[in-house]
Protein backbone atom coordinates (compact mmCIF):
# COMPACT_ATOMS: atom_id res chain seq x y z
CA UNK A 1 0.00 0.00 0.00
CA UNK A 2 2.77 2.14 0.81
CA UNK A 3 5.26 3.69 -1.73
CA UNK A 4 8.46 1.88 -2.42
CA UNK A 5 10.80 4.28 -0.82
CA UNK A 6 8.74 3.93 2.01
CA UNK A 7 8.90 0.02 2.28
CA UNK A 8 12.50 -0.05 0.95
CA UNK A 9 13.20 2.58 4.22
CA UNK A 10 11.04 -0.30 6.79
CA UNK A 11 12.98 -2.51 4.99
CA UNK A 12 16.55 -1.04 5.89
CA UNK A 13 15.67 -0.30 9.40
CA UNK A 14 14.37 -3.86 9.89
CA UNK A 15 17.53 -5.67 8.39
CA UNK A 16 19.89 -3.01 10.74
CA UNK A 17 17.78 -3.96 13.54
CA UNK A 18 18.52 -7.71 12.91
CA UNK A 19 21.84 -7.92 11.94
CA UNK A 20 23.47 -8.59 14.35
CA UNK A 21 21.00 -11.87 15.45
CA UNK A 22 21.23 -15.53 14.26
CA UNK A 23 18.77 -16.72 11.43
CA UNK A 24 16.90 -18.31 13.78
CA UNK A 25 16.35 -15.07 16.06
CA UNK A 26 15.86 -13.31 12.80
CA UNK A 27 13.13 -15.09 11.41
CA UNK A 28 11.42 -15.07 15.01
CA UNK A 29 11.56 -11.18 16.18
CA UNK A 30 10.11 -11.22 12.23
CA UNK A 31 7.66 -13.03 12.73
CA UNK A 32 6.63 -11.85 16.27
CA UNK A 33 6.39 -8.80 14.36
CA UNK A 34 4.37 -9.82 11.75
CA UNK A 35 2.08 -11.12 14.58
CA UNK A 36 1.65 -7.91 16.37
CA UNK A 37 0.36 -5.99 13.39
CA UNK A 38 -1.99 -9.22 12.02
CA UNK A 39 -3.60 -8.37 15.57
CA UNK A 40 -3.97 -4.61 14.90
CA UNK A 41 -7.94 -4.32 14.05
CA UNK A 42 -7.46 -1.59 11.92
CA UNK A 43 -4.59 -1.22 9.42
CA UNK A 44 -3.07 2.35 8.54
CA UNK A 45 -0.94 2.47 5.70
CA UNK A 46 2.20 2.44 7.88
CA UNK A 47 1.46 -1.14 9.08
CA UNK A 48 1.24 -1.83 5.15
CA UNK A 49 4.17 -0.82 4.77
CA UNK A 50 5.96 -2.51 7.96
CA UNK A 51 3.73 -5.50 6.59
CA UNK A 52 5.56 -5.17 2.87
CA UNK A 53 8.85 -4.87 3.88
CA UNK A 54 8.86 -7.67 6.92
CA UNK A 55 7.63 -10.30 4.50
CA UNK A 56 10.16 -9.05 1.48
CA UNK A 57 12.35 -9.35 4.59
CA UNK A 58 11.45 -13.10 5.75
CA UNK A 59 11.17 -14.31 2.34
CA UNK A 60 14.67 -13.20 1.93
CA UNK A 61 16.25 -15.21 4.56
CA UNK A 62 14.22 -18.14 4.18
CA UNK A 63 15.63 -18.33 1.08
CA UNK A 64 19.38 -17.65 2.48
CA UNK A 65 18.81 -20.77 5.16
C-alpha cells in the first residue's frame, strides 16, 4: 500500500535492527512482528508498509537458510 521508498526505508531499518541476530532469532523477532500488526484491528498504511517490507524481509532469509 505504501510507496516503495517507504517500504524499501522499513525494509533497511528492519535488516539493521537484525543484523546482528542468528537466522533463527531473525526469522522469530520477524515473525513476532508480523504477529503484532496481524492483531492490529485496523490497518493504517504504515502497518502496510511494515507488513511489505517484513515479509520481502522473511522471504529473503528463508531463502538464504
Amino acid at each position: 500500500m505504501g510507496t516503495k521508498d517507504e517500504v524499501l526505508e522499513m525494509y533497511n531499518f528492519y535488516k539493521n535492527r537484525i543484523k546482528d541476530m542468528k537466522k533463527e532469532e531473525q526469522i522469530e523477532w520477524l515473525e513476532d512482528l508480523k504477529f503484532d500488526i496481524n492483531m492490529i484491528d485496523r490497518w493504517q498504511e504504515k502497518d502496510y508498509v511494515c507488513m511489505d517490507a517484513i515479509i520481502k524481509l522473511l522471504k529473503e532469509i528463508k531463502e538464504w537458510a
